[in-house]
C-alpha atoms as a PDB file:
ATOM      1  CA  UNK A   1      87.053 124.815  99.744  1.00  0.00           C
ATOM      2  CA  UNK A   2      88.186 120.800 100.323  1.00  0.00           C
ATOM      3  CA  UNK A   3      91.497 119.925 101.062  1.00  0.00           C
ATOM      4  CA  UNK A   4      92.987 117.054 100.586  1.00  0.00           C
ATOM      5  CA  UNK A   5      96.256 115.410 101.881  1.00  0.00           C
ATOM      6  CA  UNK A   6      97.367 111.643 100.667  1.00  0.00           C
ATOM      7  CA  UNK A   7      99.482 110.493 103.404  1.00  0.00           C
ATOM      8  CA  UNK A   8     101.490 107.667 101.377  1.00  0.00           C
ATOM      9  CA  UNK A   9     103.230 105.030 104.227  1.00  0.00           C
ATOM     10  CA  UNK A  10     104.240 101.154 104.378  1.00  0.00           C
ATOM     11  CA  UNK A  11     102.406  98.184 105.962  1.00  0.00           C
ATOM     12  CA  UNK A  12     103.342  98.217 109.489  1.00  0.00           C
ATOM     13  CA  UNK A  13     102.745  94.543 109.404  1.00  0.00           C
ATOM     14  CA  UNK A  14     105.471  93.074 106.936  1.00  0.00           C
ATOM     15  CA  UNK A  15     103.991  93.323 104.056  1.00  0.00           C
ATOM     16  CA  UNK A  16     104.270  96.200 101.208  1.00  0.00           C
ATOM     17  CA  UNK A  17     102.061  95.006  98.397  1.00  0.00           C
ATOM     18  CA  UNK A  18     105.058  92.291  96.634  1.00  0.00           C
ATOM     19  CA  UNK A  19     107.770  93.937  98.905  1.00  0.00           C
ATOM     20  CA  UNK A  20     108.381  92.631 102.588  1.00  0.00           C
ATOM     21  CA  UNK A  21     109.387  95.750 105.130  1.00  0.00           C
ATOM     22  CA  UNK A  22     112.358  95.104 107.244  1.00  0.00           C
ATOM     23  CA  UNK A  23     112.627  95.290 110.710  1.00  0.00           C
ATOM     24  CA  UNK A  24     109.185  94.797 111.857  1.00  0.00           C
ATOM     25  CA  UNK A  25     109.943  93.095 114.805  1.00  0.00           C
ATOM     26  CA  UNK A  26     111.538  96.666 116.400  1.00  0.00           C
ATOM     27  CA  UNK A  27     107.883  97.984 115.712  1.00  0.00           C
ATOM     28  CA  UNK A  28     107.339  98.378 119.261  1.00  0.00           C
ATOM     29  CA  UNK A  29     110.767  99.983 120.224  1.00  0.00           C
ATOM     30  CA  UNK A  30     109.756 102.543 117.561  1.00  0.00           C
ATOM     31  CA  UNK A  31     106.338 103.829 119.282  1.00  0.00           C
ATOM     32  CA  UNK A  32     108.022 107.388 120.386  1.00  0.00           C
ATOM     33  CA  UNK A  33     108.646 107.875 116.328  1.00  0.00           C
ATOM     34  CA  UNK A  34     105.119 106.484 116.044  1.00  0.00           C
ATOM     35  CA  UNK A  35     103.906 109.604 118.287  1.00  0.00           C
ATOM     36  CA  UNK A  36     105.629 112.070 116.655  1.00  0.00           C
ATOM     37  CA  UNK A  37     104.373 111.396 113.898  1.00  0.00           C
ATOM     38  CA  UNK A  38     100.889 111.474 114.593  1.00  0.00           C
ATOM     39  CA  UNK A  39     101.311 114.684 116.774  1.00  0.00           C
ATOM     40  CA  UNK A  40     102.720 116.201 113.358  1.00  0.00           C
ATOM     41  CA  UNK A  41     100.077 115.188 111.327  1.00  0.00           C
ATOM     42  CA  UNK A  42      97.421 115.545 113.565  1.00  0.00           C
ATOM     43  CA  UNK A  43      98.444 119.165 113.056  1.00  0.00           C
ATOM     44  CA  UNK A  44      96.971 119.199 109.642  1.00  0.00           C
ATOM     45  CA  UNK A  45      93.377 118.665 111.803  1.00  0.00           C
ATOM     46  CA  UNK A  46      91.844 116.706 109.258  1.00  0.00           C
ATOM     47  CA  UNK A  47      87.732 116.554 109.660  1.00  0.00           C
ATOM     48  CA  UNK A  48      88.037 112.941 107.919  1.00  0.00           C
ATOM     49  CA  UNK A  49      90.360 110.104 107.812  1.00  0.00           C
ATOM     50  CA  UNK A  50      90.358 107.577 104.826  1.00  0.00           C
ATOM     51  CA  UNK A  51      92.189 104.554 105.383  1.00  0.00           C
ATOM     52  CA  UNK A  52      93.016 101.437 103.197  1.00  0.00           C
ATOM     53  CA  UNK A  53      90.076  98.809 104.157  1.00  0.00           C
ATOM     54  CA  UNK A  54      87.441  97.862 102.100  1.00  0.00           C
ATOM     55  CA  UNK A  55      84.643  99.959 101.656  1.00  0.00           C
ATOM     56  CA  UNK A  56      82.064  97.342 102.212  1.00  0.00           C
ATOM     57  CA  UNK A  57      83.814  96.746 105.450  1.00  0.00           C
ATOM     58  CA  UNK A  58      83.039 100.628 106.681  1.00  0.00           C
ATOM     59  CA  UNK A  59      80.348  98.834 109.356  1.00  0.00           C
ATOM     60  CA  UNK A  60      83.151  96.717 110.405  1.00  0.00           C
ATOM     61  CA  UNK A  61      85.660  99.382 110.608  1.00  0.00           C
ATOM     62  CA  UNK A  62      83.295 101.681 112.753  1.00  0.00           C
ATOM     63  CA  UNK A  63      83.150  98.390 115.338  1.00  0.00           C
ATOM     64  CA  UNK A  64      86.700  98.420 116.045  1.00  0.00           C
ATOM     65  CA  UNK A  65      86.999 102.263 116.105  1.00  0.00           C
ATOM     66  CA  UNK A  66      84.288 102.180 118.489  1.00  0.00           C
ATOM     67  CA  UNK A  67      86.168  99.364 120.589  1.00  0.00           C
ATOM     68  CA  UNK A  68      89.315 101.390 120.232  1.00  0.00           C
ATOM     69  CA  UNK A  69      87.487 104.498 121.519  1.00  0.00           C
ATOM     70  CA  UNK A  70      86.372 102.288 124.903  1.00  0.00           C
ATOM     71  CA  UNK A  71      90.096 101.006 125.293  1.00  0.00           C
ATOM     72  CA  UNK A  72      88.550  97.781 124.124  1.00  0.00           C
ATOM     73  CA  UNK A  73      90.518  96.626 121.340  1.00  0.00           C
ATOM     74  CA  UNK A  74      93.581  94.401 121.414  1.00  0.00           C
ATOM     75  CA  UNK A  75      96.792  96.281 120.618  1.00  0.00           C
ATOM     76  CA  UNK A  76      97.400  95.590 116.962  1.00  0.00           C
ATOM     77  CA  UNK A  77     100.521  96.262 114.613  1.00  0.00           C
ATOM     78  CA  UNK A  78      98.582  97.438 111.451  1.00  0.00           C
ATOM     79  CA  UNK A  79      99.186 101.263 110.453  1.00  0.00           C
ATOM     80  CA  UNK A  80      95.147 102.128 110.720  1.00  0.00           C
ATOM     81  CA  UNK A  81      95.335 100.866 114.446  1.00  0.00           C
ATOM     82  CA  UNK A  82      98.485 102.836 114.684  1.00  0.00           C
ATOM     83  CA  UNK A  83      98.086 106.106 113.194  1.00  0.00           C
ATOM     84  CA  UNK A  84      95.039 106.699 111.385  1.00  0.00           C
ATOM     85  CA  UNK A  85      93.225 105.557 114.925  1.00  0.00           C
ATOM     86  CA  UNK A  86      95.367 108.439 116.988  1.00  0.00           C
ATOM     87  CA  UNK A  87      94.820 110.926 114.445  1.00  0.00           C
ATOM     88  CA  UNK A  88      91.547 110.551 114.402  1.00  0.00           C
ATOM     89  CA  UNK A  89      90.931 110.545 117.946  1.00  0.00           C
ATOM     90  CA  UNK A  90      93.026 113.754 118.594  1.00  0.00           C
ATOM     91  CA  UNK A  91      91.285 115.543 115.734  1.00  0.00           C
ATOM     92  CA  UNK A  92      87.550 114.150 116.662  1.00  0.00           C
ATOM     93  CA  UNK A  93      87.974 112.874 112.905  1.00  0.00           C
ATOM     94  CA  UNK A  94      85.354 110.820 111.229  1.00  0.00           C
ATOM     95  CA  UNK A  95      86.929 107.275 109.786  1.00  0.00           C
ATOM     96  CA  UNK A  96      85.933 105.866 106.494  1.00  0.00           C
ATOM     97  CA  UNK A  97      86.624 103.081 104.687  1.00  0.00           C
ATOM     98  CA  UNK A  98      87.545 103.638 100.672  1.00  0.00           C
ATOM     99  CA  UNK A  99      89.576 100.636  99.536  1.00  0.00           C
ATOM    100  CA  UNK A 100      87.986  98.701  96.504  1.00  0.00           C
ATOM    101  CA  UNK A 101      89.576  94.931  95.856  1.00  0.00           C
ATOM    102  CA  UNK A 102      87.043  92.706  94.063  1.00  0.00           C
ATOM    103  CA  UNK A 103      88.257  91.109  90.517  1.00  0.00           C
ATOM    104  CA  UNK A 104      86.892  93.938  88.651  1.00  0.00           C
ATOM    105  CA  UNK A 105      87.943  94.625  84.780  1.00  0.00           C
ATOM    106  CA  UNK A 106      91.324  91.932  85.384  1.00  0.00           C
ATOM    107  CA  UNK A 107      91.857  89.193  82.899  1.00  0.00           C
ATOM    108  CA  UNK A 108      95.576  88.510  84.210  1.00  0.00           C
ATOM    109  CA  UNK A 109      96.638  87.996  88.278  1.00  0.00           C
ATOM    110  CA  UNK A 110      99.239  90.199  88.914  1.00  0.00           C
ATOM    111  CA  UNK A 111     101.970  87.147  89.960  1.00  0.00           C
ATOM    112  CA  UNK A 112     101.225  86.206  86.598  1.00  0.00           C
ATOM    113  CA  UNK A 113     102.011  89.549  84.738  1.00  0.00           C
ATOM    114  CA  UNK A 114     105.333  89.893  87.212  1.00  0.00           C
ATOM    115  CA  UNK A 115     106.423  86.006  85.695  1.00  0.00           C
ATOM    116  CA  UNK A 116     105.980  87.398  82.512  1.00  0.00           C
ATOM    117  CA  UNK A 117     107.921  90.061  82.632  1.00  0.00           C
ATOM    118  CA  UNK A 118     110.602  87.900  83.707  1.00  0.00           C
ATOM    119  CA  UNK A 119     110.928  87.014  80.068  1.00  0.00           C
ATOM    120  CA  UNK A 120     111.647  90.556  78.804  1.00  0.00           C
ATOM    121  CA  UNK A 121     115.264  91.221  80.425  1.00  0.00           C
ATOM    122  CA  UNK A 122     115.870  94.556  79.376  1.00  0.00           C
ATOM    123  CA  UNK A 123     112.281  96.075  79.798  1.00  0.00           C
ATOM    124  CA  UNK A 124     112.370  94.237  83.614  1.00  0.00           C
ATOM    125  CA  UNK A 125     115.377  96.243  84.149  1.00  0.00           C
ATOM    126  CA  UNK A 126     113.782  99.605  82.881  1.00  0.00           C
ATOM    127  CA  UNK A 127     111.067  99.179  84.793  1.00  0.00           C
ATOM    128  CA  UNK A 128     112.551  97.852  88.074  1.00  0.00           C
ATOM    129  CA  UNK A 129     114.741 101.171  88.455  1.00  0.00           C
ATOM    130  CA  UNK A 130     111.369 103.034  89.632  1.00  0.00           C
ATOM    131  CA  UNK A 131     110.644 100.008  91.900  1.00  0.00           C
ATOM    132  CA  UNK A 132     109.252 101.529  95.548  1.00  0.00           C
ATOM    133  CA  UNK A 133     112.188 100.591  97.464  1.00  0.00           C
ATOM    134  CA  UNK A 134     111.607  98.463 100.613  1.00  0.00           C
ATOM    135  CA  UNK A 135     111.342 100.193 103.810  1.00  0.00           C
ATOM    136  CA  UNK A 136     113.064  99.814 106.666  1.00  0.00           C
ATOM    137  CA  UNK A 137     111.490 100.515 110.199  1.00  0.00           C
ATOM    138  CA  UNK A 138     115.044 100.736 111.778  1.00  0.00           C
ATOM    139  CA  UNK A 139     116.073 103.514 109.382  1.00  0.00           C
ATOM    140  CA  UNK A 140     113.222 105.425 111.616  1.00  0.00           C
ATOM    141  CA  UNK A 141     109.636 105.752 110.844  1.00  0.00           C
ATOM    142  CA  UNK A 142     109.776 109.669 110.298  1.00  0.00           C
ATOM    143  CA  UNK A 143     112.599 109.323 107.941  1.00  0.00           C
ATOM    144  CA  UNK A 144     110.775 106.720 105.959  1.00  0.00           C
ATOM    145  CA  UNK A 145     107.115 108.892 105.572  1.00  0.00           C
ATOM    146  CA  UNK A 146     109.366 111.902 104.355  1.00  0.00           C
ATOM    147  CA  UNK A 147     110.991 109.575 101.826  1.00  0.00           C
ATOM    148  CA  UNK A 148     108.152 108.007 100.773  1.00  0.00           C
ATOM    149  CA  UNK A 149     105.938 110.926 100.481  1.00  0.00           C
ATOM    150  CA  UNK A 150     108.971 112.687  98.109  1.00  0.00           C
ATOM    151  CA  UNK A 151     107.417 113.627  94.401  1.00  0.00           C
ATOM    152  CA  UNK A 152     110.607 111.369  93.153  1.00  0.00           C
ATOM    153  CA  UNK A 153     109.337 108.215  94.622  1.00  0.00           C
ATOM    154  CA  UNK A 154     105.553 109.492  93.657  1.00  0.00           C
ATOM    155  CA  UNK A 155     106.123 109.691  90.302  1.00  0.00           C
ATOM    156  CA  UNK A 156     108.242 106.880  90.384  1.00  0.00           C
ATOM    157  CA  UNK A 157     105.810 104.523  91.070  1.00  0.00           C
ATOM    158  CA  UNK A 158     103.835 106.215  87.959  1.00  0.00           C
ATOM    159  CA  UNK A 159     106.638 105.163  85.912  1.00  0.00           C
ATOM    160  CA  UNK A 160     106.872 101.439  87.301  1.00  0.00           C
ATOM    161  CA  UNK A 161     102.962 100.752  87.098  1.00  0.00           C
ATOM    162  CA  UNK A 162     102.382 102.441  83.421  1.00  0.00           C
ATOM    163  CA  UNK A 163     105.021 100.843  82.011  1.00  0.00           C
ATOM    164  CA  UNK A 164     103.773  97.256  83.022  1.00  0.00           C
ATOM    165  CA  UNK A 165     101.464  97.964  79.648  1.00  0.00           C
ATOM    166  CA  UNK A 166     104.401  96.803  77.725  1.00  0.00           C
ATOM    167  CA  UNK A 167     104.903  93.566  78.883  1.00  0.00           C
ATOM    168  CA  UNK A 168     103.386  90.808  76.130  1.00  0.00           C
ATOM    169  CA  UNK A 169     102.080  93.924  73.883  1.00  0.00           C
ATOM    170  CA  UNK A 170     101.005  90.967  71.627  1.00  0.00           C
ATOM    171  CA  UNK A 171      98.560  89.928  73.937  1.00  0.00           C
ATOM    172  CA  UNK A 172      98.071  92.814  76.279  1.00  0.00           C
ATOM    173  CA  UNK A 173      99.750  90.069  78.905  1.00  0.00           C
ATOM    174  CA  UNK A 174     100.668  92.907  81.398  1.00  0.00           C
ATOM    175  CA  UNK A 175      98.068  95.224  80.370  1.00  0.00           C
ATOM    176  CA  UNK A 176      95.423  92.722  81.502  1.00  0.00           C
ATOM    177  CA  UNK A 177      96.595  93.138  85.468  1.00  0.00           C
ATOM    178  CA  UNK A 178      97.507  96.733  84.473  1.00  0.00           C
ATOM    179  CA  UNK A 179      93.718  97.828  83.938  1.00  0.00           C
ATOM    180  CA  UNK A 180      92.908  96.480  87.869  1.00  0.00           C
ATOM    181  CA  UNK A 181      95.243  98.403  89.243  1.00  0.00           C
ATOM    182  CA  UNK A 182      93.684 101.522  87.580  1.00  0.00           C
ATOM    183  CA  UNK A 183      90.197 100.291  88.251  1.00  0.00           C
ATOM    184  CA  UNK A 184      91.292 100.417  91.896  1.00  0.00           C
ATOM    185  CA  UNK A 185      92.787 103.579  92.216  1.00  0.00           C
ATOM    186  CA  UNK A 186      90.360 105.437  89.702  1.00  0.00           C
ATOM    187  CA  UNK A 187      87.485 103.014  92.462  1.00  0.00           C
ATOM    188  CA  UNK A 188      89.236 104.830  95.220  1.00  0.00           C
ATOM    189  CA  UNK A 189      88.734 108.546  94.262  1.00  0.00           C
ATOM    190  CA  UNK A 190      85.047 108.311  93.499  1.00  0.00           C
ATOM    191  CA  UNK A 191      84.611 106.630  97.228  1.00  0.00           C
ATOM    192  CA  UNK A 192      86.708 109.442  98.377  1.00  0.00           C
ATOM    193  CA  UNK A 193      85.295 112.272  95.915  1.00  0.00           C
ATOM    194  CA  UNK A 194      81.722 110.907  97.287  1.00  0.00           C
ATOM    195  CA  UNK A 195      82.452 112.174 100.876  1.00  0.00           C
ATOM    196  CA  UNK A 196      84.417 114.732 100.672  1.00  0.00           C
ATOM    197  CA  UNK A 197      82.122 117.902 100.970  1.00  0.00           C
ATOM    198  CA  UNK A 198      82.825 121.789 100.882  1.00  0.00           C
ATOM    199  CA  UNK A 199      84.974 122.564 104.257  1.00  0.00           C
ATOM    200  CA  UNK A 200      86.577 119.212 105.068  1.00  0.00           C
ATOM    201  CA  UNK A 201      90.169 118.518 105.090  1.00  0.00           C
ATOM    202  CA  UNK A 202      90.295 115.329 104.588  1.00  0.00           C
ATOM    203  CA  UNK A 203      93.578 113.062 105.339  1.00  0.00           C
ATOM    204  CA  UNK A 204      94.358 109.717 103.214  1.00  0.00           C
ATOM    205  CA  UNK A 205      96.465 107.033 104.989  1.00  0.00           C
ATOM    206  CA  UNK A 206      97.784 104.766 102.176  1.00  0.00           C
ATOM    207  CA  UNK A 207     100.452 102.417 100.786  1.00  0.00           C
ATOM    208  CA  UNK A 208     102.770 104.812  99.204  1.00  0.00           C
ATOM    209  CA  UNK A 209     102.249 103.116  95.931  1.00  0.00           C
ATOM    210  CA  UNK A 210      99.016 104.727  95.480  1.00  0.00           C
ATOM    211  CA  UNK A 211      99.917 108.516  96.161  1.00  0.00           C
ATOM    212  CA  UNK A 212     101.203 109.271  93.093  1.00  0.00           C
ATOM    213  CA  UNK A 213      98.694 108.032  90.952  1.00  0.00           C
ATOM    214  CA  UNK A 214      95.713 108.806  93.358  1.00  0.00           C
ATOM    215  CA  UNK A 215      97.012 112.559  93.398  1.00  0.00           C
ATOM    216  CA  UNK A 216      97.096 113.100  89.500  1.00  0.00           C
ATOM    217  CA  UNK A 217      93.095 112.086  89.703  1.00  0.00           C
ATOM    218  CA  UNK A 218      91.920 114.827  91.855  1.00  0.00           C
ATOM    219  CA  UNK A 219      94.747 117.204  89.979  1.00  0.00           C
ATOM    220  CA  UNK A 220      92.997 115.925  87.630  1.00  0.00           C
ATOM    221  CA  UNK A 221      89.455 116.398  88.842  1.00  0.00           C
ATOM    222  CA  UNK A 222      90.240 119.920  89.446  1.00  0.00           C
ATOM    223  CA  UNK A 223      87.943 119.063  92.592  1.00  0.00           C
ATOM    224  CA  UNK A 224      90.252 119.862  95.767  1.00  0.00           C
ATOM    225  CA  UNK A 225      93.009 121.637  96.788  1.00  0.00           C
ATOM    226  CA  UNK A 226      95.833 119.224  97.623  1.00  0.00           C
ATOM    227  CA  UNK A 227      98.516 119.646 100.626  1.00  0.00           C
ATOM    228  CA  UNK A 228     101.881 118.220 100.498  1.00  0.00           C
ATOM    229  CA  UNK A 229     102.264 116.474 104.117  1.00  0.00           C
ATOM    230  CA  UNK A 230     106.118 117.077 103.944  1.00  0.00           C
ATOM    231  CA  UNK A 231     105.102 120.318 105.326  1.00  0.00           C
ATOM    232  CA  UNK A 232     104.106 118.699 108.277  1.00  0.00           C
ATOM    233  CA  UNK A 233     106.440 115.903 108.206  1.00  0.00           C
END
């Protein structure tokens, strides 16, 4: 059997892909929350930990978990350092890299599909109601996981990224940033399918934007056995 739980989270360091995450600067006041959370997950005891870097950066990734291993490496804000890092090292996890971000299949930048969409009032409001709503590091960083990791938000962001398809539909306008962002997810699973092997419960640390979508692909797939991480959250 291979199980699989998608861990969907926020940047730890501002950003949340267009969104900004408030209240960054208490980051540090928040490290109790920070270990709670890991000790819950870590209770999942994933044998691998995916995280959101490149895959082509894997070598580079394996240099700074080796520094962090050796107490080496400089404290840093960013939620791999954080909590995949800790997991991993309580579990005696292996870390791999499965992002994918080159220009791929895109014929439209995504700031350029968002302007557009600026024309279309009514659609801009449909679509905006499933918006990932920006998180809030004061509100508590357990509170946020559970709420981000809720199948409301997950299909949510379903509904705000498939709908982009109807922005321009005389020129494809938004379906031309649309196809990269599918290319990227669908980019992600076969780097992830591609190491997950019979017996592994693997754990994916990832922008909450992604769950959703990333999920229906190995439904999909029919390949593992998902697990919800509310039940450890």
């Amino acid at each position: 059997m291979k199980e699989l739980m998608i861990l969907g989270g926020f940047h730890f360091e501002g950003t949340y892909d267009a969104k900004q995450t408030e209240g960054k600067d208490k980051l540090e006041e928040m490290q109790g929350e920070i270990d709670e959370l890991i000790e819950k997950m870590a209770k999942f005891k994933p044998t691998k930990v995916f995280v959101e870097v490149e895959k082509t950066r894997q070598n580079e990734l394996d240099q700074w978990w080796g520094m962090y291993q050796e107490g080496k490496l400089k404290s840093q804000k960013n939620e791999v350092f954080k909590v995949a890092f800790p997991i991993a090292e309580k579990c005696g996890s292996k870390l791999l890299a499965i992002d994918w971000m080159e220009q791929g299949a895109a014929t439209i930048p995504c700031g350029e599909a968002m302007a557009e969409l600026e024309k279309y009032t009514d659609l801009k409001k449909e679509i905006e109601q499933y918006e990932i709503p920006v998180s809030n590091i004061s509100d508590g960083i357990i509170k946020n996981f559970k709420h981000l990791n809720a199948k409301e938000v997950s299909d949510n962001q379903k509904a705000y990224y498939v709908n982009y398809a109807r922005i321009g539909v005389d020129k494809y306008y938004g379906m031309g940033w649309l196809i990269w962002w599918y290319q990227r997810n669908l980019n992600i699973f076969a780097n992830m399918s591609d190491k997950i092997e019979d017996g592994d419960r693997a754990m994916l640390l990832i922008g909450a934007a992604h769950k959703g979508i990333l999920e229906e692909f190995f439904e999909d797939s029919k390949t593992v056995k998902l697990v919800d991480p509310l039940q450890y959250l």
